[in-house]
PDB file of N, CA and C in Angstrom:
ATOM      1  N   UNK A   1    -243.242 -56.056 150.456  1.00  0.00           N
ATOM      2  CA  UNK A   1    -242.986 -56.735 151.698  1.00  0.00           C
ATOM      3  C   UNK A   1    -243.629 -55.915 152.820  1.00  0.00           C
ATOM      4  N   UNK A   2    -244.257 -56.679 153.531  1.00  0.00           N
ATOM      5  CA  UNK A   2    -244.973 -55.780 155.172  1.00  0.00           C
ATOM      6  C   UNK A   2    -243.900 -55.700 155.969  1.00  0.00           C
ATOM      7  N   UNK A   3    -243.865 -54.804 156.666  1.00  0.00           N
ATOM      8  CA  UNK A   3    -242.909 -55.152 158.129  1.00  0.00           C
ATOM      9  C   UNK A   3    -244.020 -54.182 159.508  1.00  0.00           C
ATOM     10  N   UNK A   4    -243.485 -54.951 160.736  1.00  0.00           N
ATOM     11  CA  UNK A   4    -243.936 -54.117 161.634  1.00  0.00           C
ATOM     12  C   UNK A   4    -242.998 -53.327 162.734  1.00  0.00           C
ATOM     13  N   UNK A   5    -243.655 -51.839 162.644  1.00  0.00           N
ATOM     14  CA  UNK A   5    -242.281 -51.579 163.611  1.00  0.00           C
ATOM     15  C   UNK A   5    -243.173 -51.074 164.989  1.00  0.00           C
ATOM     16  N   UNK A   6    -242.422 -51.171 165.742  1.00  0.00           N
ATOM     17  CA  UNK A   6    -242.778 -51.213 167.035  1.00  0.00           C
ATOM     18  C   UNK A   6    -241.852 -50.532 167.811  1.00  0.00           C
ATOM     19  N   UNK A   7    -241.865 -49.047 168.733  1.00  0.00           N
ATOM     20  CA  UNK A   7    -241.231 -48.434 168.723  1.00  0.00           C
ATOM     21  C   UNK A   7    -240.070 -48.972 169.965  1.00  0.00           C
ATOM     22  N   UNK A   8    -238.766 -48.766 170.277  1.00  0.00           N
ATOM     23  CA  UNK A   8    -237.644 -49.314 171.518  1.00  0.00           C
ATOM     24  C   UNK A   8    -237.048 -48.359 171.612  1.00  0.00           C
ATOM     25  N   UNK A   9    -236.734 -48.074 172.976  1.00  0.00           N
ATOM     26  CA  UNK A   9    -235.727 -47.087 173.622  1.00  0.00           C
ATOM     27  C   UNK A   9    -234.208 -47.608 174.038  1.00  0.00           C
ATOM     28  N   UNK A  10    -234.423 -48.778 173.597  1.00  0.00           N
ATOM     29  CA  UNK A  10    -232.789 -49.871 173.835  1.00  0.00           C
ATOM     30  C   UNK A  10    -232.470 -49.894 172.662  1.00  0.00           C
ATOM     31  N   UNK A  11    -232.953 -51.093 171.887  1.00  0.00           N
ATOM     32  CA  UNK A  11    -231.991 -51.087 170.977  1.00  0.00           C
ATOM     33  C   UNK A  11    -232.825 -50.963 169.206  1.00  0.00           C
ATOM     34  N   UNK A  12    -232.506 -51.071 167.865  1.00  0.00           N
ATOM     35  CA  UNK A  12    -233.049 -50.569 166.874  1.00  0.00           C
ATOM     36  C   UNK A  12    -232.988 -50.758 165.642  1.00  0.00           C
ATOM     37  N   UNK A  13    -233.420 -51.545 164.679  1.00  0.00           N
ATOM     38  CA  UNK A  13    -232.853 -51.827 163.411  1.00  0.00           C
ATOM     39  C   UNK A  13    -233.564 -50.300 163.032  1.00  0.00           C
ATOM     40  N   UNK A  14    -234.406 -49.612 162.791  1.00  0.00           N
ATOM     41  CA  UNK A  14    -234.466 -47.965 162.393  1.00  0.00           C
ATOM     42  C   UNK A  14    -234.573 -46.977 162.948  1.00  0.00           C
ATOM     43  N   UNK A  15    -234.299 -45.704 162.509  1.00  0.00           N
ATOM     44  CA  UNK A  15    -234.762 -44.688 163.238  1.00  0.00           C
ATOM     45  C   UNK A  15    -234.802 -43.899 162.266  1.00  0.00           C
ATOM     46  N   UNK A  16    -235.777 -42.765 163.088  1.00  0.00           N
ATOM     47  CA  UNK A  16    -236.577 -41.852 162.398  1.00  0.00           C
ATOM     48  C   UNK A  16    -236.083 -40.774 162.193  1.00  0.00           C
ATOM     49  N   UNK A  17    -235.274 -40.599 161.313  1.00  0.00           N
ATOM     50  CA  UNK A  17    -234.697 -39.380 160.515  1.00  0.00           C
ATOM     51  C   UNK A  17    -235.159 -38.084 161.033  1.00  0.00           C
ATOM     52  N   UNK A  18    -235.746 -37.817 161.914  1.00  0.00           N
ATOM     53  CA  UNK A  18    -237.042 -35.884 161.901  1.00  0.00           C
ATOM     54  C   UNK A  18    -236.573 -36.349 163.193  1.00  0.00           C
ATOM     55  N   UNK A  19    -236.478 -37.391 164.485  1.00  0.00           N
ATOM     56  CA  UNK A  19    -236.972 -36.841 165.928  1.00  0.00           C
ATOM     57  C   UNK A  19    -236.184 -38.057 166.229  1.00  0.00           C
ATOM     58  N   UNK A  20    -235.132 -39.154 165.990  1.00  0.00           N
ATOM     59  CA  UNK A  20    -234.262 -40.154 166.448  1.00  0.00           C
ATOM     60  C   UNK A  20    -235.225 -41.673 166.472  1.00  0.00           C
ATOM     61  N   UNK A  21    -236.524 -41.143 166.861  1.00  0.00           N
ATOM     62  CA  UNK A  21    -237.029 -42.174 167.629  1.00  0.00           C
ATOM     63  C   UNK A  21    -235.963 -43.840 167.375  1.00  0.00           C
ATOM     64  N   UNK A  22    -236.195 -44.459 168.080  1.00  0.00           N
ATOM     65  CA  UNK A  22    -235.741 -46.024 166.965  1.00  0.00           C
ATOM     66  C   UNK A  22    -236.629 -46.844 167.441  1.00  0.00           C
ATOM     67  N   UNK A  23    -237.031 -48.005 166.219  1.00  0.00           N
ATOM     68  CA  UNK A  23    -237.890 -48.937 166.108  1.00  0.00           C
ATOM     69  C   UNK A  23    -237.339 -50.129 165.839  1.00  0.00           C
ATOM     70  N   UNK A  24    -237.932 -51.748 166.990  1.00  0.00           N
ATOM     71  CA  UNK A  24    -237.337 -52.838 166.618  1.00  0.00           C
ATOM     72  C   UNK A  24    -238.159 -52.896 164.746  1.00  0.00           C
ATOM     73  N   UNK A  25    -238.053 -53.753 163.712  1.00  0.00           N
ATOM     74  CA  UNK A  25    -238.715 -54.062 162.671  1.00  0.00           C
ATOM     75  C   UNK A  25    -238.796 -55.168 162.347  1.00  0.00           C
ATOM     76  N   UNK A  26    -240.124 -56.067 162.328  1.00  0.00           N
ATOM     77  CA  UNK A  26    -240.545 -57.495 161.936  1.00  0.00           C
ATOM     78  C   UNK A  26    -240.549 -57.348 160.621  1.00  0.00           C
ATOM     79  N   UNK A  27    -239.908 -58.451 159.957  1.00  0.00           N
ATOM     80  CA  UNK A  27    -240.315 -58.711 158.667  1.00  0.00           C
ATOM     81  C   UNK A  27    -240.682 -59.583 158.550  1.00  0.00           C
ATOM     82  N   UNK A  28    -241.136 -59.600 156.974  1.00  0.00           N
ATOM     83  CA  UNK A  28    -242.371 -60.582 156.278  1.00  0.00           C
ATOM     84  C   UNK A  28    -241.336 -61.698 155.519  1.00  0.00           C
ATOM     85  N   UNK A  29    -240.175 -61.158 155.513  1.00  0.00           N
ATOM     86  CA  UNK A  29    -239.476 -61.623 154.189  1.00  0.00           C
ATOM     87  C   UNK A  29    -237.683 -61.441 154.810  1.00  0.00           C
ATOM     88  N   UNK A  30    -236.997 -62.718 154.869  1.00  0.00           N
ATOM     89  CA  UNK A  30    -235.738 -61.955 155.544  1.00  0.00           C
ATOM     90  C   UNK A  30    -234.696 -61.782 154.502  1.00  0.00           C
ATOM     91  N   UNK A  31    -235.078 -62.108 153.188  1.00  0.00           N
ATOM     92  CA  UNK A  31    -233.687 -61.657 151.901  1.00  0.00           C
ATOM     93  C   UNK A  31    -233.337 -60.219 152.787  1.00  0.00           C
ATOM     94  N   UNK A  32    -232.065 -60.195 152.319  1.00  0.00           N
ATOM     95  CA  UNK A  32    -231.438 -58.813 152.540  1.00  0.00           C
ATOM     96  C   UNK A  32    -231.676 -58.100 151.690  1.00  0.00           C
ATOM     97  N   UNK A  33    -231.451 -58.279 150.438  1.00  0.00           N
ATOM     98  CA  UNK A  33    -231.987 -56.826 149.396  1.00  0.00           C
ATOM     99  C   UNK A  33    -233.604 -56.390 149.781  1.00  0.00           C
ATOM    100  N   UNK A  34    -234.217 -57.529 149.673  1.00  0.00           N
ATOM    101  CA  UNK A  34    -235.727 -56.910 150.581  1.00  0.00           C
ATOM    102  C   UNK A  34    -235.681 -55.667 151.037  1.00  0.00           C
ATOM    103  N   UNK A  35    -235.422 -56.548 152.418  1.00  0.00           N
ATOM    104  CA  UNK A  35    -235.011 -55.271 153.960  1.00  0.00           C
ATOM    105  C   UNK A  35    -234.465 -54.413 153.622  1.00  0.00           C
ATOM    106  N   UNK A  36    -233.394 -54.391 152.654  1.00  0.00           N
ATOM    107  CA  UNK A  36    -232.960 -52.829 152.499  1.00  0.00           C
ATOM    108  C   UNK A  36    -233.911 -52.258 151.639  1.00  0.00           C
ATOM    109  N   UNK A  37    -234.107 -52.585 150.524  1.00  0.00           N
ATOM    110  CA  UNK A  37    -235.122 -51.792 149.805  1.00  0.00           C
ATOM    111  C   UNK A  37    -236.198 -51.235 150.824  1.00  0.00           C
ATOM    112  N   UNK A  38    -236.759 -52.161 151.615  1.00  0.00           N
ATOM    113  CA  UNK A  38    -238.138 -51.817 152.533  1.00  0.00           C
ATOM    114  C   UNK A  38    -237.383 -50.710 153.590  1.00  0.00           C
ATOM    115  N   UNK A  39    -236.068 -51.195 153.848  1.00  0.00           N
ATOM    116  CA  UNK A  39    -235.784 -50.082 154.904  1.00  0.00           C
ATOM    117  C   UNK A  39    -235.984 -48.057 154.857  1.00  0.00           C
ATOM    118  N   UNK A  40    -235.793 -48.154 153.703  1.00  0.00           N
ATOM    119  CA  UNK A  40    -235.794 -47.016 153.142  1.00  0.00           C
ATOM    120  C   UNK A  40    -237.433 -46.739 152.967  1.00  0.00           C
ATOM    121  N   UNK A  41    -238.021 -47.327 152.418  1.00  0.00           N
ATOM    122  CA  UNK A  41    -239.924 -47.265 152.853  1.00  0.00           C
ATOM    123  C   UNK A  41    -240.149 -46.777 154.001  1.00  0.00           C
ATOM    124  N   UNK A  42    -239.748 -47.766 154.920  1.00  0.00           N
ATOM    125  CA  UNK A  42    -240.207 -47.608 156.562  1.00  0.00           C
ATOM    126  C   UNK A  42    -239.432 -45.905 156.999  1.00  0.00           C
ATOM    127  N   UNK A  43    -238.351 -45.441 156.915  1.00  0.00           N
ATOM    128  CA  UNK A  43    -237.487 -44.492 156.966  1.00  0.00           C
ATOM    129  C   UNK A  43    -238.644 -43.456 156.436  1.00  0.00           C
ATOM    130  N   UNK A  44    -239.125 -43.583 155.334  1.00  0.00           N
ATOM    131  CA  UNK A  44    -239.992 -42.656 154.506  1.00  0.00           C
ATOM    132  C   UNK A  44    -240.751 -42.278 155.418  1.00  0.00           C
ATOM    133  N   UNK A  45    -241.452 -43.781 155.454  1.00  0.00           N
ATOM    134  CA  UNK A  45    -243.032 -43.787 156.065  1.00  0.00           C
ATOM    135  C   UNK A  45    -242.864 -42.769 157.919  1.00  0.00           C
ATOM    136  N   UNK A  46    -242.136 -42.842 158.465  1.00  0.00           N
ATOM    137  CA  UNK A  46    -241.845 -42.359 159.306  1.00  0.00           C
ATOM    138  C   UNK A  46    -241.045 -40.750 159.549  1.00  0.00           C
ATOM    139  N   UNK A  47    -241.044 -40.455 158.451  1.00  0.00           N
ATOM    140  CA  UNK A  47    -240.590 -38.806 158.493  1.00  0.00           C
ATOM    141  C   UNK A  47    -242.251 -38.251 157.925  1.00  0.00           C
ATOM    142  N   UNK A  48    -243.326 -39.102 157.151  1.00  0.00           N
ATOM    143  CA  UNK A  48    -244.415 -38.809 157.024  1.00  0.00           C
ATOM    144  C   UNK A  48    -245.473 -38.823 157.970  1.00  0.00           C
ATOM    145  N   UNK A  49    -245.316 -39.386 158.571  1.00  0.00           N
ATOM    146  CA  UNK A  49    -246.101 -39.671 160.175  1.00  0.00           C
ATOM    147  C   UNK A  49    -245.971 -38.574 160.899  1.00  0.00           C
ATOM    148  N   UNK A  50    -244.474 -37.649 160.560  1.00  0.00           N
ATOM    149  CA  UNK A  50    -244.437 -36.051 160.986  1.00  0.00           C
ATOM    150  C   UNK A  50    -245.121 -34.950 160.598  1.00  0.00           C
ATOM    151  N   UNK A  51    -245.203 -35.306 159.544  1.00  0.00           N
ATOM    152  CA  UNK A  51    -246.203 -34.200 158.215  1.00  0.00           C
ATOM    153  C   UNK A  51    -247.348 -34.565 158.362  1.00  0.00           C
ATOM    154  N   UNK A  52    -248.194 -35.875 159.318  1.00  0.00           N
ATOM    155  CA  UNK A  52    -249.447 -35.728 159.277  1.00  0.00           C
ATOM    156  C   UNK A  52    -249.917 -35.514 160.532  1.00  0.00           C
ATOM    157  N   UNK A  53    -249.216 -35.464 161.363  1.00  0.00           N
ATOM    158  CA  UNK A  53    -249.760 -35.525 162.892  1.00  0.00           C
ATOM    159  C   UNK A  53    -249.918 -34.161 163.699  1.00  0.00           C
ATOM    160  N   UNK A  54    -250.801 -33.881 164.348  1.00  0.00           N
ATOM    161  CA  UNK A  54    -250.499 -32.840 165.497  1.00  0.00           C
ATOM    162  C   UNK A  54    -249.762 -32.991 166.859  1.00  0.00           C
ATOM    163  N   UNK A  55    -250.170 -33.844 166.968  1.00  0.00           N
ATOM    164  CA  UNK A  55    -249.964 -35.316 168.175  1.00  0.00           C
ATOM    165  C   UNK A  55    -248.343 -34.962 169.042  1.00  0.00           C
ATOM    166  N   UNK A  56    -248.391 -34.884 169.584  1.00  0.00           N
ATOM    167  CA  UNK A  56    -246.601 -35.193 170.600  1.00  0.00           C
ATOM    168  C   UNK A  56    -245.998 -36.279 170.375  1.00  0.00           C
ATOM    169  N   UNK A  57    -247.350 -37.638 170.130  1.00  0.00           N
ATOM    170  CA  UNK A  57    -246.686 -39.112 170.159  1.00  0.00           C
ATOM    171  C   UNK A  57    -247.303 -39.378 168.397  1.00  0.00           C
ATOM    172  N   UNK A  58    -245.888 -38.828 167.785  1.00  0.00           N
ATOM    173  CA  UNK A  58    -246.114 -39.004 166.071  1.00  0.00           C
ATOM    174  C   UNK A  58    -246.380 -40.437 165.974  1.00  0.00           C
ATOM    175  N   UNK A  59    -245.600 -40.630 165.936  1.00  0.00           N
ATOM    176  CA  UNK A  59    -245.566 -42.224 166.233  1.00  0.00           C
ATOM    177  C   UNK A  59    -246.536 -43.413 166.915  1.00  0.00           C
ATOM    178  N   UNK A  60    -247.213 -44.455 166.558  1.00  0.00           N
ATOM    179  CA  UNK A  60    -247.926 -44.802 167.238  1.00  0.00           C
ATOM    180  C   UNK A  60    -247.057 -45.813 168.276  1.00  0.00           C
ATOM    181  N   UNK A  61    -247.642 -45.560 169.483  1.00  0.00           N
ATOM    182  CA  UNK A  61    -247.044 -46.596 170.612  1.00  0.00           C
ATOM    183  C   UNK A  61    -247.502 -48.176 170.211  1.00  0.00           C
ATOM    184  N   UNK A  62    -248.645 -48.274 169.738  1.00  0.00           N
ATOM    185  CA  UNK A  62    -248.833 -49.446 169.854  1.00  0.00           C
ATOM    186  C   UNK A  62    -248.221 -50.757 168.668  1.00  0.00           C
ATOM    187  N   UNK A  63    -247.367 -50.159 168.060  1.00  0.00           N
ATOM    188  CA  UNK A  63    -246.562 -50.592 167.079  1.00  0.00           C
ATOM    189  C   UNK A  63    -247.302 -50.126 165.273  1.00  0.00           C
ATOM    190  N   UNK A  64    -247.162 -50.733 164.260  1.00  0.00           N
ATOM    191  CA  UNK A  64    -247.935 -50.434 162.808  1.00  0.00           C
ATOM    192  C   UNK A  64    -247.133 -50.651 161.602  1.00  0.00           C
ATOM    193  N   UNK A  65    -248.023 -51.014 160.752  1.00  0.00           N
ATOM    194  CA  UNK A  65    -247.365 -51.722 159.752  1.00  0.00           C
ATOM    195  C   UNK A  65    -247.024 -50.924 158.391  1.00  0.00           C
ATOM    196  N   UNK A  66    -245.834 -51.332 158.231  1.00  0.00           N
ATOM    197  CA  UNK A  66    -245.717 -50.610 156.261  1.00  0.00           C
ATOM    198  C   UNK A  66    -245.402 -51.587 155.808  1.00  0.00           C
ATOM    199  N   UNK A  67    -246.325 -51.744 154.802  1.00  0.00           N
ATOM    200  CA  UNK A  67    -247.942 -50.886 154.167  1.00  0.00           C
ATOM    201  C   UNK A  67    -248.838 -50.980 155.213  1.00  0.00           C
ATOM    202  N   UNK A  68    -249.180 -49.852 155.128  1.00  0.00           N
ATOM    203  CA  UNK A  68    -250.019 -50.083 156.492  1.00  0.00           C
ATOM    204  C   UNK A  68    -251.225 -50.763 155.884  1.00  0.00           C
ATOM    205  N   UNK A  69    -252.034 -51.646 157.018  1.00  0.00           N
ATOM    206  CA  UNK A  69    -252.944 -52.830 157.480  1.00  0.00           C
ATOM    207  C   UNK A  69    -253.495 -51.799 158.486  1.00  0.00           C
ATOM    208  N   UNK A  70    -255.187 -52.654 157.987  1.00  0.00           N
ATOM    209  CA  UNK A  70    -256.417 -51.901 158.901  1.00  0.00           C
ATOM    210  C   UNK A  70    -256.429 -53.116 160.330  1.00  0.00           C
ATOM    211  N   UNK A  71    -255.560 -54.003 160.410  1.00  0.00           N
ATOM    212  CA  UNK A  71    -255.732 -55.330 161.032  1.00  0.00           C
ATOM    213  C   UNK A  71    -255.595 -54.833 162.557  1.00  0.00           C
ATOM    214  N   UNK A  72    -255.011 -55.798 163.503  1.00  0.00           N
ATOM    215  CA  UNK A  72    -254.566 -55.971 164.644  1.00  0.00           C
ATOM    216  C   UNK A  72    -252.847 -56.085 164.239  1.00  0.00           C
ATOM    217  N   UNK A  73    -251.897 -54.952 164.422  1.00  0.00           N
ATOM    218  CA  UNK A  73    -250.319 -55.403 163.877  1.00  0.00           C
ATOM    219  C   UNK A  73    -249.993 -56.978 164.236  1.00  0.00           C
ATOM    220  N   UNK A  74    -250.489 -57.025 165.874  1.00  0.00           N
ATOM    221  CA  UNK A  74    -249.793 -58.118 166.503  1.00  0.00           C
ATOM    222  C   UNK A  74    -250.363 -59.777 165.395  1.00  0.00           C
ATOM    223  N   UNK A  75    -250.908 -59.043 164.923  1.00  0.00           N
ATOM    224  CA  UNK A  75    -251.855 -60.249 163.550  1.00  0.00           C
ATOM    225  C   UNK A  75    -251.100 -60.351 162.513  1.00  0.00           C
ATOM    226  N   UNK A  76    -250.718 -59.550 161.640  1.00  0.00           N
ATOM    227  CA  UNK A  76    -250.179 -58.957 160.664  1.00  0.00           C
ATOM    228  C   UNK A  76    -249.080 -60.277 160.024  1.00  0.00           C
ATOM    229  N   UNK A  77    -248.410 -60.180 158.842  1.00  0.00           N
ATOM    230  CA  UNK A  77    -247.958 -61.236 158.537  1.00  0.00           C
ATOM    231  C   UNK A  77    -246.552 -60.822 158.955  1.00  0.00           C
ATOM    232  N   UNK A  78    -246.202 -59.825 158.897  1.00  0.00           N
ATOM    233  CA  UNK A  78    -245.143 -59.258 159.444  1.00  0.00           C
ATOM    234  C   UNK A  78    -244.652 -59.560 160.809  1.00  0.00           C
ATOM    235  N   UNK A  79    -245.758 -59.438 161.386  1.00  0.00           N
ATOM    236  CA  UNK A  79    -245.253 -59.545 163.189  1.00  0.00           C
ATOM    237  C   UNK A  79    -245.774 -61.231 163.404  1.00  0.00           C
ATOM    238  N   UNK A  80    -246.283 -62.027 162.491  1.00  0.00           N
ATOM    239  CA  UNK A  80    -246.012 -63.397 162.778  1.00  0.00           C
ATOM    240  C   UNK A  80    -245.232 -64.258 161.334  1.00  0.00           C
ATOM    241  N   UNK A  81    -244.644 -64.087 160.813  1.00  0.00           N
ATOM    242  CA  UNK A  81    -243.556 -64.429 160.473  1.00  0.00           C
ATOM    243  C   UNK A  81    -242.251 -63.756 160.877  1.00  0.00           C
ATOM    244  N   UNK A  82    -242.124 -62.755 161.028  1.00  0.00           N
ATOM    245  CA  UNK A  82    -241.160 -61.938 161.840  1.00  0.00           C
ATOM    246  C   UNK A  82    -240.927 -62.405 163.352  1.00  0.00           C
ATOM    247  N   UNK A  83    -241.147 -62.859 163.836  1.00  0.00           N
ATOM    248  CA  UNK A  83    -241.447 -63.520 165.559  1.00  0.00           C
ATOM    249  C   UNK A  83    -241.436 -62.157 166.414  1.00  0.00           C
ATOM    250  N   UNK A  84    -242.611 -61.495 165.887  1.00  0.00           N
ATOM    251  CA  UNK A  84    -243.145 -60.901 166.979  1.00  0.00           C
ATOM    252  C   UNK A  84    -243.813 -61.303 168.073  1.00  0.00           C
ATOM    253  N   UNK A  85    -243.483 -62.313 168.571  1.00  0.00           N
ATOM    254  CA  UNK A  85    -244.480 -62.990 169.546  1.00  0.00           C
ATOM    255  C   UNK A  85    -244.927 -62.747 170.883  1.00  0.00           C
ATOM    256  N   UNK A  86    -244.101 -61.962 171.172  1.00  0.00           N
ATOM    257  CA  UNK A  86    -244.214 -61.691 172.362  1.00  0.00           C
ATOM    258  C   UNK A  86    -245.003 -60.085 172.492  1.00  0.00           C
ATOM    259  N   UNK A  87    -245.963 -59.832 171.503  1.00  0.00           N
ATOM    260  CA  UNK A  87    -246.974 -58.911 171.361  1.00  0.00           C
ATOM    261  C   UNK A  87    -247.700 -58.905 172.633  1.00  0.00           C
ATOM    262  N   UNK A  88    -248.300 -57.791 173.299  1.00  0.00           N
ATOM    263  CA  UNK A  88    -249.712 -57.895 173.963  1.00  0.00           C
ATOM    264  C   UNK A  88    -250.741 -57.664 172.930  1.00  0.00           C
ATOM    265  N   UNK A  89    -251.622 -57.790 172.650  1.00  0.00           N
ATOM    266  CA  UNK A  89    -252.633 -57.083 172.096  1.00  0.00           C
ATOM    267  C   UNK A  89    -253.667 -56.417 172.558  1.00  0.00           C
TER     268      UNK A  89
END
């Protein structure tokens, strides 16, 4: 399953285990066993984004997908079945 997360300072279906951050998360797929299984991916994928970065902003601002996609996120199947719609790109 893709999802896109996109980082929020209000409110959060995840956060990032290493530094709090929290992220709204689009999904591709809304079963609940899904999302949880994937939740724990995204959780992953985001304590790894620590281990690869030098960066201050680990995290990308402009939102990104797990699995990550070479695409446009705001494209992604994630952030348009998910109703990400209200993307800028």
């Amino acid at each position: 399953m893709q999802v896109l997360c996109k980082i929020s300072n209000t409110v959060n279906d995840v956060r990032c285990n290493v530094c709090g951050q929290g992220f709204l998360v689009y999904w591709s797929r809304t079963s609940k066993v899904e999302q949880d299984a994937t939740r724990r991916q995204v959780i992953e994928a985001l304590a790894q984004q620590h281990t690869s970065s030098n960066s201050p902003n680990v995290h990308p601002r402009t939102g990104f997908n797990i699995p990550d996609w070479q695409g446009v996120p705001s494209f992604s199947a994630a952030a348009l079945l998910g109703g990400a719609h209200n993307w800028s790109v």
